[in-house]
N, C-alpha and C. Protein backbone atom coordinates (compact mmCIF):
# COMPACT_ATOMS: atom_id res chain seq x y z
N UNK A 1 -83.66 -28.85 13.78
CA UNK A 1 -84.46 -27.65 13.59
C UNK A 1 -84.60 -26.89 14.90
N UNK A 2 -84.65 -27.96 16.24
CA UNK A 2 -84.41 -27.16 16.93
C UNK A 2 -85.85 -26.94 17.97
N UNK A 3 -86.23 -26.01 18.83
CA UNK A 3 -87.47 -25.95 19.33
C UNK A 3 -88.54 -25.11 18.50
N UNK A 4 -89.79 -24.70 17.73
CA UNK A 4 -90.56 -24.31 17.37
C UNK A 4 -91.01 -23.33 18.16
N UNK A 5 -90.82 -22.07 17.46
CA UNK A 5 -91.45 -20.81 18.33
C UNK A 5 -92.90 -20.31 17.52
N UNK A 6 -93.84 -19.86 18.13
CA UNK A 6 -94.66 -18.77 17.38
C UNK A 6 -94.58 -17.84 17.44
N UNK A 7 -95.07 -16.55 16.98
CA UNK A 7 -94.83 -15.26 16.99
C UNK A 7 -96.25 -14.61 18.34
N UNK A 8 -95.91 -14.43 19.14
CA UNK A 8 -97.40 -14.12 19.67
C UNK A 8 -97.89 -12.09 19.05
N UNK A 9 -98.85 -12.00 19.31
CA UNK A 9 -99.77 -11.10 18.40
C UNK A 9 -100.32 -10.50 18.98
N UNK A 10 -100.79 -9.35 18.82
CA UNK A 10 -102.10 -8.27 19.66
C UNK A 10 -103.22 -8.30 18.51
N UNK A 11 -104.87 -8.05 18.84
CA UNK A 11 -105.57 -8.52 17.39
C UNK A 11 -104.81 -7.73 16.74
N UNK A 12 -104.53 -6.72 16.21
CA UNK A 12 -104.59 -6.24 15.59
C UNK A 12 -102.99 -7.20 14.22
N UNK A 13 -102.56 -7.55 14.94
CA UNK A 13 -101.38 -8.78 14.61
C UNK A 13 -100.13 -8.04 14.26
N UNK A 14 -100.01 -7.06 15.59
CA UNK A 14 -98.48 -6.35 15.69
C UNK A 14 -98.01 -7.19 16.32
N UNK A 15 -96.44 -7.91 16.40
CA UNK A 15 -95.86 -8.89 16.93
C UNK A 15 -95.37 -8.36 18.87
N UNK A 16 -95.87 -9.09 19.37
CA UNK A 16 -95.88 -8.46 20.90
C UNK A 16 -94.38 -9.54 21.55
N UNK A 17 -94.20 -10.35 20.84
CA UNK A 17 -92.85 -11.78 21.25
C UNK A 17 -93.08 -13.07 21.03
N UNK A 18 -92.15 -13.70 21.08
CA UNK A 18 -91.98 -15.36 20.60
C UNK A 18 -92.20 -16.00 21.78
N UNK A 19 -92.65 -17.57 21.59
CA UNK A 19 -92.99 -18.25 22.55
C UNK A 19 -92.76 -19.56 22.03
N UNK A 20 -92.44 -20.78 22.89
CA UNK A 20 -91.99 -22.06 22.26
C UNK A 20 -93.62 -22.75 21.65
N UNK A 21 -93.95 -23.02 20.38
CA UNK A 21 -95.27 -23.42 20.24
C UNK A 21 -95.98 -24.15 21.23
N UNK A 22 -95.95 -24.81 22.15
CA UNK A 22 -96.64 -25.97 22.80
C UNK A 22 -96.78 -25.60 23.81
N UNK A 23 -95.91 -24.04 24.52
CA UNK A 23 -95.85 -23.40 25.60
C UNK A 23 -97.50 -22.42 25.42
N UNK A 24 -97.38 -22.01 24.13
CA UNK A 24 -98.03 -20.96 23.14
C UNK A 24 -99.64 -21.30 23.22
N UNK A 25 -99.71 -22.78 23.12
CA UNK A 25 -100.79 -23.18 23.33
C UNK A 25 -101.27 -23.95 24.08
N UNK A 26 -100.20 -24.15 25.60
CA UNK A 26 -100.88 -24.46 26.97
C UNK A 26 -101.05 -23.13 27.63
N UNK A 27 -101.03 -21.80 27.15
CA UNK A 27 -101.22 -21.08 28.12
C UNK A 27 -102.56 -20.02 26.81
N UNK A 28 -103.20 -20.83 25.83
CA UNK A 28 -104.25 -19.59 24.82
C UNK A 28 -103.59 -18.45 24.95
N UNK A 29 -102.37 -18.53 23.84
CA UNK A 29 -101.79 -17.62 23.98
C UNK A 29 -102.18 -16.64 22.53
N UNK A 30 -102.59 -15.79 22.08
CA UNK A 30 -102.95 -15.15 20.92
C UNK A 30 -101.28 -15.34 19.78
N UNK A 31 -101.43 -16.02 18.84
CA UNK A 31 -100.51 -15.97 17.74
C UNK A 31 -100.43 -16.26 16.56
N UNK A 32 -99.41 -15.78 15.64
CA UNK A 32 -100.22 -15.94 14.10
C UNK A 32 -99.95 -17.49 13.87
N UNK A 33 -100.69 -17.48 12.52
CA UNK A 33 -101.17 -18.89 12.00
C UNK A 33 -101.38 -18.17 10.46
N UNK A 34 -101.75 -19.68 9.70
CA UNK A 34 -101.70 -19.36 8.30
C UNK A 34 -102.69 -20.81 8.18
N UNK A 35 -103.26 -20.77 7.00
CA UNK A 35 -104.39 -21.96 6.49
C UNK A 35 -104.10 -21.68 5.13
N UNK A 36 -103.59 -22.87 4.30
CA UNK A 36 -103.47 -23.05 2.79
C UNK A 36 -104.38 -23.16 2.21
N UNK A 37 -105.30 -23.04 1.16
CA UNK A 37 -106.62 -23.35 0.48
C UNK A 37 -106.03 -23.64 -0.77
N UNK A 38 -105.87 -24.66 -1.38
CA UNK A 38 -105.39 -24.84 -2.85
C UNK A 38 -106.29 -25.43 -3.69
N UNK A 39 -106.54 -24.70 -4.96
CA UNK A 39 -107.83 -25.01 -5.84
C UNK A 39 -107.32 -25.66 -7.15
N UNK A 40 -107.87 -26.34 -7.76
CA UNK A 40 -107.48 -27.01 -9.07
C UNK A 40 -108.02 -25.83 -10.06
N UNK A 41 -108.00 -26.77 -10.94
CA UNK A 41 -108.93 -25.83 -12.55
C UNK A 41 -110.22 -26.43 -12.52
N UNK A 42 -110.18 -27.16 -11.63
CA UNK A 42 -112.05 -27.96 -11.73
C UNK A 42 -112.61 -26.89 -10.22
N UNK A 43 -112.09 -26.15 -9.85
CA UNK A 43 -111.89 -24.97 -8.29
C UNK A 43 -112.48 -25.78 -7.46
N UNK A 44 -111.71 -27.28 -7.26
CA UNK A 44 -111.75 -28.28 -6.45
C UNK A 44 -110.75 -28.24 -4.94
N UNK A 45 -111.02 -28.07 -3.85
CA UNK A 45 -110.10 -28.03 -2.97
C UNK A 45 -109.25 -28.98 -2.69
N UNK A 46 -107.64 -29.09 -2.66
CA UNK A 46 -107.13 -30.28 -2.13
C UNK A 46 -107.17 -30.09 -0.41
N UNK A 47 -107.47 -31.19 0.19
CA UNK A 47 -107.92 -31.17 1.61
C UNK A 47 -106.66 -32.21 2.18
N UNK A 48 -106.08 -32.37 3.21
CA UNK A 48 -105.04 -33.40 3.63
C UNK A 48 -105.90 -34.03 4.99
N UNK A 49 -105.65 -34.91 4.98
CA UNK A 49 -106.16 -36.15 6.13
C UNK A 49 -104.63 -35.86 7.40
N UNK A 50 -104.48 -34.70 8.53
CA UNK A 50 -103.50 -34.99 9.04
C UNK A 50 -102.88 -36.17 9.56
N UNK A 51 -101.36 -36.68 9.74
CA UNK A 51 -101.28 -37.44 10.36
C UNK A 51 -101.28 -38.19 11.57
N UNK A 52 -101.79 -39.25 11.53
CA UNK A 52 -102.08 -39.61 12.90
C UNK A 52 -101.58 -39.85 14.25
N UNK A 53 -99.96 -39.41 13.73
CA UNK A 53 -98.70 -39.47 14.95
C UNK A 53 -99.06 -37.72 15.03
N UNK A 54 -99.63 -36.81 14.58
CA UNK A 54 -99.74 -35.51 14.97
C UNK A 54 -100.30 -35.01 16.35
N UNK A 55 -99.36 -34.56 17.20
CA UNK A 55 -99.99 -33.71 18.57
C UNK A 55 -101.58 -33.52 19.14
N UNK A 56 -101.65 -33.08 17.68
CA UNK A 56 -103.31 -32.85 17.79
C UNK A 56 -103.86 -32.89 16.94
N UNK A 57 -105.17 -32.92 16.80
CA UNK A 57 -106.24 -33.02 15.37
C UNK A 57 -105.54 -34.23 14.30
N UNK A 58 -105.23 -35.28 15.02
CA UNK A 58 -104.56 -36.29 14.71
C UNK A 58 -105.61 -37.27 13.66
N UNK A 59 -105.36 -37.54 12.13
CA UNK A 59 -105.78 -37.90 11.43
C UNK A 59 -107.56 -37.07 11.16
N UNK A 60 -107.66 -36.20 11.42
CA UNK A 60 -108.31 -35.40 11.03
C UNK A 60 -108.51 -34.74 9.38
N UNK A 61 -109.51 -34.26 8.90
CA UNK A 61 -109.17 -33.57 7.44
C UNK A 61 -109.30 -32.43 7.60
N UNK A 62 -108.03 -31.15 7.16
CA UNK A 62 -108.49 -30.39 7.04
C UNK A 62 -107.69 -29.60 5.82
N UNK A 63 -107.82 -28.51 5.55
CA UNK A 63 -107.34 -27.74 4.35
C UNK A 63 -105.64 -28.01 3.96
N UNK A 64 -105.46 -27.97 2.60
CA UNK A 64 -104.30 -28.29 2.35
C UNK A 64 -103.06 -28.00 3.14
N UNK A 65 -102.76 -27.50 4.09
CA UNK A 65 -101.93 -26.97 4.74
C UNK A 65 -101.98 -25.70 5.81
N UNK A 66 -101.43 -25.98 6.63
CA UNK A 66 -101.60 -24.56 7.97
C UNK A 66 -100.37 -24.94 8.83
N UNK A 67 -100.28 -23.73 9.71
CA UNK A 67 -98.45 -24.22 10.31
C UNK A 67 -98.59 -22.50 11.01
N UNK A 68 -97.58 -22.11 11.62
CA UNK A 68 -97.30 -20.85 11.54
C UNK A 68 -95.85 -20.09 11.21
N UNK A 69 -96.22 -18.62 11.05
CA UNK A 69 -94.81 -18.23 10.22
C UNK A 69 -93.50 -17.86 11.59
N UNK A 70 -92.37 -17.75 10.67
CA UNK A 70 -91.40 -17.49 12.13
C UNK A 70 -90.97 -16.18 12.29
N UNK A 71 -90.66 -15.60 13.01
CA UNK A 71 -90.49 -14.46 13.40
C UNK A 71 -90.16 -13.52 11.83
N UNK A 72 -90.29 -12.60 11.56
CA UNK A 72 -90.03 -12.01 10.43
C UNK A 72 -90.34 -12.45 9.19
N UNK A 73 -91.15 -13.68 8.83
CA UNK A 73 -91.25 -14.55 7.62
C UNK A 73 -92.40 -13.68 7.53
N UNK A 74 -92.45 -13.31 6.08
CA UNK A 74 -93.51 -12.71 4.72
C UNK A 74 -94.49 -14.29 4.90
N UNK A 75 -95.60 -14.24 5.25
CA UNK A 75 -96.71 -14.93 5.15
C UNK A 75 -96.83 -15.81 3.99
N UNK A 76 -96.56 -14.98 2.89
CA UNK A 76 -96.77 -16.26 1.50
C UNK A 76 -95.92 -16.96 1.84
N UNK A 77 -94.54 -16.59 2.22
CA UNK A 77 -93.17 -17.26 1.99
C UNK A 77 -93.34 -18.65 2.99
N UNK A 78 -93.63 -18.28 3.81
CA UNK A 78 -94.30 -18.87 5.38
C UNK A 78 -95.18 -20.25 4.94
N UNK A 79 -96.09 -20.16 4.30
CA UNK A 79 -97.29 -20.57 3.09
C UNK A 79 -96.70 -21.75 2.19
N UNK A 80 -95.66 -20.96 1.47
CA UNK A 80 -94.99 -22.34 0.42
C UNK A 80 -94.31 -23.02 1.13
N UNK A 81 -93.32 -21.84 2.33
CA UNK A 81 -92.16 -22.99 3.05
C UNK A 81 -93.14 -24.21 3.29
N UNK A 82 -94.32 -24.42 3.99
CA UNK A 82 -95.24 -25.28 4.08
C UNK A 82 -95.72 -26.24 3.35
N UNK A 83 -96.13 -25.97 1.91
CA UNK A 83 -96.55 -26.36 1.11
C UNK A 83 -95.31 -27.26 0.67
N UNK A 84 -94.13 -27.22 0.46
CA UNK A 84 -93.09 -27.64 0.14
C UNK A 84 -92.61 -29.03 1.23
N UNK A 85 -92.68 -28.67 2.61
CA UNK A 85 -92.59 -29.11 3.57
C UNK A 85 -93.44 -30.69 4.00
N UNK A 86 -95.26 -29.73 3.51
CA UNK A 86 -95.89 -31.10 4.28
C UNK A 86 -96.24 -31.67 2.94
N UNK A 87 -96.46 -31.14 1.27
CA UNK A 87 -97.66 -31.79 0.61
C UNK A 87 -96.09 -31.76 -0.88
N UNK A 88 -95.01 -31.23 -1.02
CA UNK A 88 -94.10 -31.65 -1.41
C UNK A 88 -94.16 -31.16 -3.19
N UNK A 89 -95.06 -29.33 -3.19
CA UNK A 89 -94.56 -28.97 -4.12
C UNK A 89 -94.89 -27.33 -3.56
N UNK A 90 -94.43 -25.94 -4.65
CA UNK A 90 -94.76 -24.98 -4.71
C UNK A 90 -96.01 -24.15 -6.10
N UNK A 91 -96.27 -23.59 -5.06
CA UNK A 91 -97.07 -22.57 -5.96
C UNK A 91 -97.31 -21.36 -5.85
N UNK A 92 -97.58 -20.38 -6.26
CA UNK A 92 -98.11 -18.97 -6.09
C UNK A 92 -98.97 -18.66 -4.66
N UNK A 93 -99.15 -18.44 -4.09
CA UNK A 93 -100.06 -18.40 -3.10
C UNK A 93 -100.40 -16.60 -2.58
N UNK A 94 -101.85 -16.35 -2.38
CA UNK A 94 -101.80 -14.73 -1.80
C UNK A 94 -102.86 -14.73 -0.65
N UNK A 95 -102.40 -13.67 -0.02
CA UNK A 95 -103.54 -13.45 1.48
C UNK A 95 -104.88 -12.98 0.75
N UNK A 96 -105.83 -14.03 2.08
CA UNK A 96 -107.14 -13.60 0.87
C UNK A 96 -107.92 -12.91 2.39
N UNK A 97 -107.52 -13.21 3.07
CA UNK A 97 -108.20 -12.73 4.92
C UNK A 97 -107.59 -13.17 6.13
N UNK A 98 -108.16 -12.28 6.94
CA UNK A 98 -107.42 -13.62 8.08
C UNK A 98 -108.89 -13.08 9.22
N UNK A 99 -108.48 -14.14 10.51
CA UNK A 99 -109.30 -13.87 11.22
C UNK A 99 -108.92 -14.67 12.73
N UNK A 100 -109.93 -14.41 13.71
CA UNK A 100 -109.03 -14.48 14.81
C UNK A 100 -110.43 -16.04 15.37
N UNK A 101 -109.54 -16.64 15.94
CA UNK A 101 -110.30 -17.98 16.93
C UNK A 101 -109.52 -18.24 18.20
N UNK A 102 -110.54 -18.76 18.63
CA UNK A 102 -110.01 -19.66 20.06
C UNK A 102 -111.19 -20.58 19.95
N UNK A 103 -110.23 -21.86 20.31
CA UNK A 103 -110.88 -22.95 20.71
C UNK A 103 -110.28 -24.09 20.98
N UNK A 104 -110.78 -24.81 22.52
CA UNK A 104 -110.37 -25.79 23.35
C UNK A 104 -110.42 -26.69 22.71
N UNK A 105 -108.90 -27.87 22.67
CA UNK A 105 -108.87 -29.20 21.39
C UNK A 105 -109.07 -30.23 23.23
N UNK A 106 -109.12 -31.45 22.57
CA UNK A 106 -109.16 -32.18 23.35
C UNK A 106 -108.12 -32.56 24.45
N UNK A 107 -107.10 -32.27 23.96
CA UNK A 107 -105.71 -32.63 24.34
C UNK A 107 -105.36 -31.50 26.10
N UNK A 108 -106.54 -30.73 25.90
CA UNK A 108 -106.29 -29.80 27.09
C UNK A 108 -105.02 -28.40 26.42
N UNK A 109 -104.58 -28.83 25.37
CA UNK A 109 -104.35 -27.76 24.61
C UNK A 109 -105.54 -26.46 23.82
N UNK A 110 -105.27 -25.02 24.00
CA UNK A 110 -106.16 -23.88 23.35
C UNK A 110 -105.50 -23.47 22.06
N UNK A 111 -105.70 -23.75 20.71
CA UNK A 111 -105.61 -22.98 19.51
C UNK A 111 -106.15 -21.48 19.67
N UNK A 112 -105.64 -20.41 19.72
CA UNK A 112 -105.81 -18.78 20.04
C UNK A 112 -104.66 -18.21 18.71
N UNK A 113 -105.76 -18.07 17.22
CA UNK A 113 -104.63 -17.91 16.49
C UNK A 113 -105.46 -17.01 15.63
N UNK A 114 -104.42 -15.60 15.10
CA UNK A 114 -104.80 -14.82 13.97
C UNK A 114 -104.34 -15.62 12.91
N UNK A 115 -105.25 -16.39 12.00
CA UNK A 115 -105.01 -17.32 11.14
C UNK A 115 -105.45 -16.56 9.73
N UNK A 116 -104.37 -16.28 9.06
CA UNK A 116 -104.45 -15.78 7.91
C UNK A 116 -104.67 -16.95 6.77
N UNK A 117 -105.55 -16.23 5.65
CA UNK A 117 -106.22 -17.47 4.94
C UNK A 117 -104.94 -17.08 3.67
N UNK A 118 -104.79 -18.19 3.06
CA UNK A 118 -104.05 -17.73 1.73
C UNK A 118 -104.25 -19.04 0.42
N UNK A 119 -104.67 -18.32 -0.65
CA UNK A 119 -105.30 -19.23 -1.53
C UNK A 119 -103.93 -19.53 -2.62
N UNK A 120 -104.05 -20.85 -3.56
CA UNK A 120 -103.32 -20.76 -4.42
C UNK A 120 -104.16 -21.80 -5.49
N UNK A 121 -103.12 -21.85 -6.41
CA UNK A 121 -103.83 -22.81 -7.77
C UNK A 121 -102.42 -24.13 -8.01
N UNK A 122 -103.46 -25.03 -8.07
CA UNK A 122 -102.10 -26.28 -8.92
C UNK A 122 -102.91 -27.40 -9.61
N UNK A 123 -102.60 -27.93 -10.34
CA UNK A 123 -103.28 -28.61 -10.76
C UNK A 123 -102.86 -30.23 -10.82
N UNK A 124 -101.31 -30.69 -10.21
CA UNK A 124 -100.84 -31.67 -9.93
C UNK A 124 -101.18 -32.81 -8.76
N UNK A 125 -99.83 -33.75 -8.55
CA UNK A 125 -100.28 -34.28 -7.61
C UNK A 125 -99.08 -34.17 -6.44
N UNK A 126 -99.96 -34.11 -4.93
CA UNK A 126 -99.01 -33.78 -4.37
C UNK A 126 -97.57 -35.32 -4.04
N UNK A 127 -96.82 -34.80 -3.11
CA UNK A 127 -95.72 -35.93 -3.23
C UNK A 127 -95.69 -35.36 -1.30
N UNK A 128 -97.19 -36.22 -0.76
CA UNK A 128 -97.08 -35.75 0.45
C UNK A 128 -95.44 -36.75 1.38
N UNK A 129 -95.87 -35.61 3.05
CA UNK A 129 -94.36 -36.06 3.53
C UNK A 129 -95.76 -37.18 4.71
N UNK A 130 -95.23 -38.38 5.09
CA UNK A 130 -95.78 -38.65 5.91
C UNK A 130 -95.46 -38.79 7.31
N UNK A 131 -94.76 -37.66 7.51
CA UNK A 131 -94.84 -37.62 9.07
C UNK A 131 -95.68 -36.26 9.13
N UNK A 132 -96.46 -35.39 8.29
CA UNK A 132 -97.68 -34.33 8.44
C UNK A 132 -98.79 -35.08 7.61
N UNK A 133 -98.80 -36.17 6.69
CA UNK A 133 -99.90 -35.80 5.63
C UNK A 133 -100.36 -37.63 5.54
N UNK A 134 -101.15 -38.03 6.21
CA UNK A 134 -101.93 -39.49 6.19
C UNK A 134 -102.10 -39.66 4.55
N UNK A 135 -102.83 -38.67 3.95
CA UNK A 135 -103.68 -38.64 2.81
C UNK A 135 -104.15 -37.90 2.25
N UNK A 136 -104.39 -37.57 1.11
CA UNK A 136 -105.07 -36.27 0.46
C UNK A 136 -105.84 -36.48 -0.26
N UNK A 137 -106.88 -35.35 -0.69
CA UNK A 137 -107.78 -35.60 -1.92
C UNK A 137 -108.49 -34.10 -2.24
N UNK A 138 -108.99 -34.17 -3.42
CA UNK A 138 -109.16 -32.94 -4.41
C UNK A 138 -110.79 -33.45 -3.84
N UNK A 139 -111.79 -32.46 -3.06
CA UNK A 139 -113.03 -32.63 -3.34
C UNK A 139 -113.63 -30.93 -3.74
N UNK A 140 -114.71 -31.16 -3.96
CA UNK A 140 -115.80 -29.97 -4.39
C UNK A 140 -116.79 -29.26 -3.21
N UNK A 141 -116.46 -28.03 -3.22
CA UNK A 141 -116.44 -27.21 -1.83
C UNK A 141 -118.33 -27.64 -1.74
N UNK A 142 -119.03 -27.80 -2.47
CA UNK A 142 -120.03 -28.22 -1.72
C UNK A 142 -120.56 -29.62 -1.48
N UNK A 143 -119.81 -30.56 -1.50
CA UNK A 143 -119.67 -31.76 -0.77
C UNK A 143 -118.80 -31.96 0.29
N UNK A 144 -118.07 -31.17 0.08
CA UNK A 144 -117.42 -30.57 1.44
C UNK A 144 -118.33 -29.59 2.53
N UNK A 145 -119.10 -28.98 2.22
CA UNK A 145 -119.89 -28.40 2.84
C UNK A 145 -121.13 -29.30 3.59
N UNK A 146 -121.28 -30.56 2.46
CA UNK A 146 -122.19 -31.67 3.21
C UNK A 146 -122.07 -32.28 4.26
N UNK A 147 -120.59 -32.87 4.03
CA UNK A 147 -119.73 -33.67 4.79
C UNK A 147 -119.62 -32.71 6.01
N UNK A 148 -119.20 -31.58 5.93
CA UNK A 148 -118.56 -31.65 7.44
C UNK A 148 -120.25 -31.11 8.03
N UNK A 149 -121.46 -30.99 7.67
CA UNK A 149 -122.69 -30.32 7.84
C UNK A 149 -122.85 -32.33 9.06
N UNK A 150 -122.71 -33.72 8.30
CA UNK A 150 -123.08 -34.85 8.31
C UNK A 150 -122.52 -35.12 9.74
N UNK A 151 -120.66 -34.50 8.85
CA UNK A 151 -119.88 -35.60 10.51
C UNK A 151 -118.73 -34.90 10.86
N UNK A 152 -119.98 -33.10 11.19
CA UNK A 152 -118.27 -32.88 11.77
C UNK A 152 -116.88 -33.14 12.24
N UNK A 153 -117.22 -33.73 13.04
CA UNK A 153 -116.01 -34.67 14.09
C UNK A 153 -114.77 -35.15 13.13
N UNK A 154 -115.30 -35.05 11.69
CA UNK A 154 -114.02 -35.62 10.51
C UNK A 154 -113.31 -34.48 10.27
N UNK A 155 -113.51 -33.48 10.92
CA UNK A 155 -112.78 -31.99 10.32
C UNK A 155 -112.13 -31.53 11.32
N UNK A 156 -110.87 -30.50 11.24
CA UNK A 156 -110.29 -29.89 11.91
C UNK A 156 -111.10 -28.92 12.59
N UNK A 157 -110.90 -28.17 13.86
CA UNK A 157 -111.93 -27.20 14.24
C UNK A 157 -111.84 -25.73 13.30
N UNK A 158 -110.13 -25.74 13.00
CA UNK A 158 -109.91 -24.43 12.55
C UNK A 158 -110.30 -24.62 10.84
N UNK A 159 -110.26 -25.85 10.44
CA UNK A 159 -110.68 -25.28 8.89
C UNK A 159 -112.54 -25.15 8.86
N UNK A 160 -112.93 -25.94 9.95
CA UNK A 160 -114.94 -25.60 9.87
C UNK A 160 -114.67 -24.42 10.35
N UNK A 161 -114.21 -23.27 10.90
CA UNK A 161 -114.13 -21.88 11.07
C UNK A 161 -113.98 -21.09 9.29
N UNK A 162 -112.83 -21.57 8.99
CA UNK A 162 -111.93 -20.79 7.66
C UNK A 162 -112.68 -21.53 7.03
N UNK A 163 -113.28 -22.34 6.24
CA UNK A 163 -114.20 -23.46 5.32
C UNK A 163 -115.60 -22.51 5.04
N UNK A 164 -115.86 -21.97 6.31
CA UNK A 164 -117.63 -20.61 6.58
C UNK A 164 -117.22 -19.69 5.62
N UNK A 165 -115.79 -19.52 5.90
CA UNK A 165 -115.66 -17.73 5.63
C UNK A 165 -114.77 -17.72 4.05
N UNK A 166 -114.00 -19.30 3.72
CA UNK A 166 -113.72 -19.19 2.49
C UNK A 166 -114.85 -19.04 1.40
N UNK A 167 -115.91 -19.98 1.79
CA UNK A 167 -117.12 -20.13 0.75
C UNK A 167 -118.36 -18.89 0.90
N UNK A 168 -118.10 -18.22 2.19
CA UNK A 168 -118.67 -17.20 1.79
C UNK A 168 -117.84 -15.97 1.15
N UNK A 169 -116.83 -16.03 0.75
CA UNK A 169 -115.68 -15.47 0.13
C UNK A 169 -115.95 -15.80 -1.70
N UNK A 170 -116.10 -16.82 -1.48
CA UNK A 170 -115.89 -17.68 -3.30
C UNK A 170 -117.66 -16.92 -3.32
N UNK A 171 -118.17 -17.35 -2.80
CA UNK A 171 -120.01 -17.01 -3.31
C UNK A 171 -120.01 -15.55 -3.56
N UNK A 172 -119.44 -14.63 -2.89
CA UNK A 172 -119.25 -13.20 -3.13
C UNK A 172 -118.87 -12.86 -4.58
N UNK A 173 -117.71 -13.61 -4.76
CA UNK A 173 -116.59 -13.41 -6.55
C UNK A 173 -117.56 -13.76 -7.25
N UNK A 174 -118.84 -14.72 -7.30
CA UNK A 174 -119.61 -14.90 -8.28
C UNK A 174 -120.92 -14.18 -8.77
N UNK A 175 -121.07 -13.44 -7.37
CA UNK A 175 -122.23 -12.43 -7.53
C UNK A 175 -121.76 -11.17 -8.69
């Protein structure tokens, strides 16, 4: 595959040039990103336990999938290539927001990413890959809301960011 580039970004997320990922994020470099949210018919989230040979946020839980797109890749497309990749099926998927973070991981690595949110529906099971995916599970966004309220430290930093702004997203559609 080769070396992993990101796309780096201005906020506004006009593409400013590529950078090798790991370069991208020893220097907080601003670049896009993507976060999967996949809901059942029970509008249960599947969440993945990353794996624990992962760079960073190593056996961590966070939203079904995130990665970033490659130079010229359509965001959904970007989204399933993913979905296909770490959790080992496809689905529909659409941009529901995006939004911008920075924040210092332990590793002395900076996540600095316009992380576009994109939702989809499935109702199967996944056929994760385990060199991205420890484990998965379908929970209910407000026991999820308990949990990471209990023990943060079990969550990714970037999905307790996107996790605020999905559920204040879903609480909106019901008003």
């Amino acid at each position: 595959m080769g070396i992993e580039k990101v796309v780096l970004v201005d906020t506004q997320d006009n593409p400013i040039g590529e950078m090798e990922k790991m370069e991208a994020h020893e220097k907080a470099l601003l670049h896009r990103a993507f976060s999967v949210f996949i809901f059942n018919d029970n509008n249960e989230l599947m969440l993945q336990q990353r794996a624990f040979s992962k760079y960073h946020s190593p056996g961590l839980w966070t939203n079904t999938c995130c990665s970033h797109p490659r130079m010229n890749e359509n965001m959904e497309e970007a989204g399933r290539r993913r979905l296909i990749e770490e959790m080992g099926f496809d689905t529909e998927i659409i941009k529901i927001f995006d939004f911008i973070y920075k924040a210092q991981m332990n590793d002395g690595l900076t996540e600095h990413e316009l992380d576009h949110v994109l939702f989809g529906r499935f109702n199967g099971e996944p056929v994760i890959n385990p060199e991205e995916v420890a484990m998965w599970k379908w929970a209910d966004m407000v026991e999820i809301e308990k949990d990471i309220a209990q023990k943060p430290e079990k969550y990714t930093i970037w999905f307790k960011i996107a996790f605020d702004r999905v559920n204040t997203f879903l609480k909106s559609k019901k008003e």
